[in-house]
C-alpha atoms as a PDB file:
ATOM      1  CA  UNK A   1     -72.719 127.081  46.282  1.00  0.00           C
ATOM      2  CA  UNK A   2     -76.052 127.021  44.180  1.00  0.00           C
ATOM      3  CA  UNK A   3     -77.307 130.221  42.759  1.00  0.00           C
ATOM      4  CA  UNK A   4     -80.924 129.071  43.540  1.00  0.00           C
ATOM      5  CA  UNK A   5     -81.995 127.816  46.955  1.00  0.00           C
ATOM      6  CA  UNK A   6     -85.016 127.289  48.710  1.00  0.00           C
ATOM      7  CA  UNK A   7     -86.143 128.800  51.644  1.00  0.00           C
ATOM      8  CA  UNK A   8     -84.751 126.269  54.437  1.00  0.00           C
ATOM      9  CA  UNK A   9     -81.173 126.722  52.461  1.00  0.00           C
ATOM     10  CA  UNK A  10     -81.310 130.390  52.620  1.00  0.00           C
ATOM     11  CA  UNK A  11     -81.687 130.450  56.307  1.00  0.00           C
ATOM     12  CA  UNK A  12     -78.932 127.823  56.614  1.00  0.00           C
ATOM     13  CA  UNK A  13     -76.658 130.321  54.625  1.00  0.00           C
ATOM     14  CA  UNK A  14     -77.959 132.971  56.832  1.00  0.00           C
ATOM     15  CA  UNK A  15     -78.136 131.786  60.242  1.00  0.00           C
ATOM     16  CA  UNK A  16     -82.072 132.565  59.924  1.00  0.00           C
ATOM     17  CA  UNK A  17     -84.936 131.009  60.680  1.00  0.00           C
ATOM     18  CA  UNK A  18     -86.860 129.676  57.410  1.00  0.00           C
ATOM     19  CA  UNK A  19     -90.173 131.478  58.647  1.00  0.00           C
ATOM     20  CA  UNK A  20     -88.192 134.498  59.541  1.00  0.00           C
ATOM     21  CA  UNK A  21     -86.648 133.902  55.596  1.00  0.00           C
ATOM     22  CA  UNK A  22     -90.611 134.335  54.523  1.00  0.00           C
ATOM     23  CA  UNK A  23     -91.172 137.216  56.448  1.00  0.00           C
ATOM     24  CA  UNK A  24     -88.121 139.054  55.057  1.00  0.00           C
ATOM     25  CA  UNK A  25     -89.915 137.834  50.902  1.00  0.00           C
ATOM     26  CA  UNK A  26     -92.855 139.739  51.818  1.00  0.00           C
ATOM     27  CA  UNK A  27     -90.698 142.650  53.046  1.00  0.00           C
ATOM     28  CA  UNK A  28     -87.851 143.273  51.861  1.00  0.00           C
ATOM     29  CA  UNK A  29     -87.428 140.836  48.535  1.00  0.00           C
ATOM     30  CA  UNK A  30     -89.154 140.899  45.000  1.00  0.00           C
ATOM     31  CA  UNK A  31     -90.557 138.487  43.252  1.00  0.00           C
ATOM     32  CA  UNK A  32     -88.543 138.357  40.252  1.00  0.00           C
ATOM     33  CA  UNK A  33     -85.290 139.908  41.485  1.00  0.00           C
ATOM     34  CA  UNK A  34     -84.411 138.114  44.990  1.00  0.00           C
ATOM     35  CA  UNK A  35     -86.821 135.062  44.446  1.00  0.00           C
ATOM     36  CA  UNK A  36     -88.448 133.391  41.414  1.00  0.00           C
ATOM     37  CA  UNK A  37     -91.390 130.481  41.165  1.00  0.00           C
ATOM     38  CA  UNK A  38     -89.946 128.569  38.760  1.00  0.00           C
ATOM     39  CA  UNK A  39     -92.976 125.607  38.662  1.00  0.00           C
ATOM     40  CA  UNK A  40     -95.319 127.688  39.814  1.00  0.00           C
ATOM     41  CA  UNK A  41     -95.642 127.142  43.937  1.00  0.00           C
ATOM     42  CA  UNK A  42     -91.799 126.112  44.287  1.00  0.00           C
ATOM     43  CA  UNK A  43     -90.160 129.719  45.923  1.00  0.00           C
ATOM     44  CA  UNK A  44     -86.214 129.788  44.811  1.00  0.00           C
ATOM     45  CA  UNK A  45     -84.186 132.120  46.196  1.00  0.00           C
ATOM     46  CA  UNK A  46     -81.294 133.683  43.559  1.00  0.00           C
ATOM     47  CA  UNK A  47     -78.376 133.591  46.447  1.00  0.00           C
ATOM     48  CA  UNK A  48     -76.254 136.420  44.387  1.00  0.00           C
ATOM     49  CA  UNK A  49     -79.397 138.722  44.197  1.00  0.00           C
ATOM     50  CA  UNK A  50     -79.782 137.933  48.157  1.00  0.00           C
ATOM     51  CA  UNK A  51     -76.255 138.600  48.828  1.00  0.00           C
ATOM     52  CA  UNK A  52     -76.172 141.822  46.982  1.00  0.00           C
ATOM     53  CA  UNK A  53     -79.451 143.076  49.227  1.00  0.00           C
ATOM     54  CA  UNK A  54     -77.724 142.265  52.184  1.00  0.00           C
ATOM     55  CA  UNK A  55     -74.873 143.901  51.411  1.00  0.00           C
ATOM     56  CA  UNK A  56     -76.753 146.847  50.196  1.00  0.00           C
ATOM     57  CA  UNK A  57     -78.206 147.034  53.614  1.00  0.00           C
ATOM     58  CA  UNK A  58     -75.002 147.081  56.151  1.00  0.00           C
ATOM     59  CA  UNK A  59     -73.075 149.166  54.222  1.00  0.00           C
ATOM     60  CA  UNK A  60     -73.421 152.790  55.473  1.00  0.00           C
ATOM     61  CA  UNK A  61     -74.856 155.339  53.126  1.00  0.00           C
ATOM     62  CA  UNK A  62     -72.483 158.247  52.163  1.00  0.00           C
ATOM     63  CA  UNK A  63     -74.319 160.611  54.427  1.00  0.00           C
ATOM     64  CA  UNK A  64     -73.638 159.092  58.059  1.00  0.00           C
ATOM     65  CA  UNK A  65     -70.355 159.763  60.982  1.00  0.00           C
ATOM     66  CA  UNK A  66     -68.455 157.233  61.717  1.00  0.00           C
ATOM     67  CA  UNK A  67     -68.752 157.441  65.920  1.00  0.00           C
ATOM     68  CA  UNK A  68     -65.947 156.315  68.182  1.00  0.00           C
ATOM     69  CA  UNK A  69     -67.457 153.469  69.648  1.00  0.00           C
ATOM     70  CA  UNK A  70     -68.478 151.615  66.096  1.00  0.00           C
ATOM     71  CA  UNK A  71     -72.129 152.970  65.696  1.00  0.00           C
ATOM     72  CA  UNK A  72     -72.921 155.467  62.941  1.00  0.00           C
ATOM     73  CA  UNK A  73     -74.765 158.972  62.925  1.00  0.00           C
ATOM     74  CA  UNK A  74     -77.007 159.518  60.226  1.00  0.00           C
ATOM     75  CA  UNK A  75     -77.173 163.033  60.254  1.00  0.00           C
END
């Protein structure tokens, strides 16, 4: 697997849409951390950077309840 991918190689990995893939750069990633320009217009995604967001963001924080039927309570 490349560390660096473009946008339409990201939402391959991710079962994503490459527009949805732009939508989640101008929310959720920065410029420097999740994606880089290396020649200027050219958007590269760093896939370990990616990976480690979207890991950040399933993961339950410390303060939620585990509920019987697989949701969580964040109480």
């Amino acid at each position: 697997m490349k560390d660096y991918l473009t946008a339409k190689e990201l939402a391959h990995e991710l079962g994503f849409s490459p527009n949805y893939i732009n939508r989640l750069k101008e929310q959720f990633f920065i410029e420097g951390v999740h994606f880089i320009r290396p020649f200027g217009r050219n958007i590269r995604y760093v896939w370990p950077e990616v990976k480690k967001e979207i890991n950040r963001r399933t993961r339950p924080s410390n303060n939620t309840i585990p509920m019987k039927r697989g949701g969580y309570c964040h109480g």
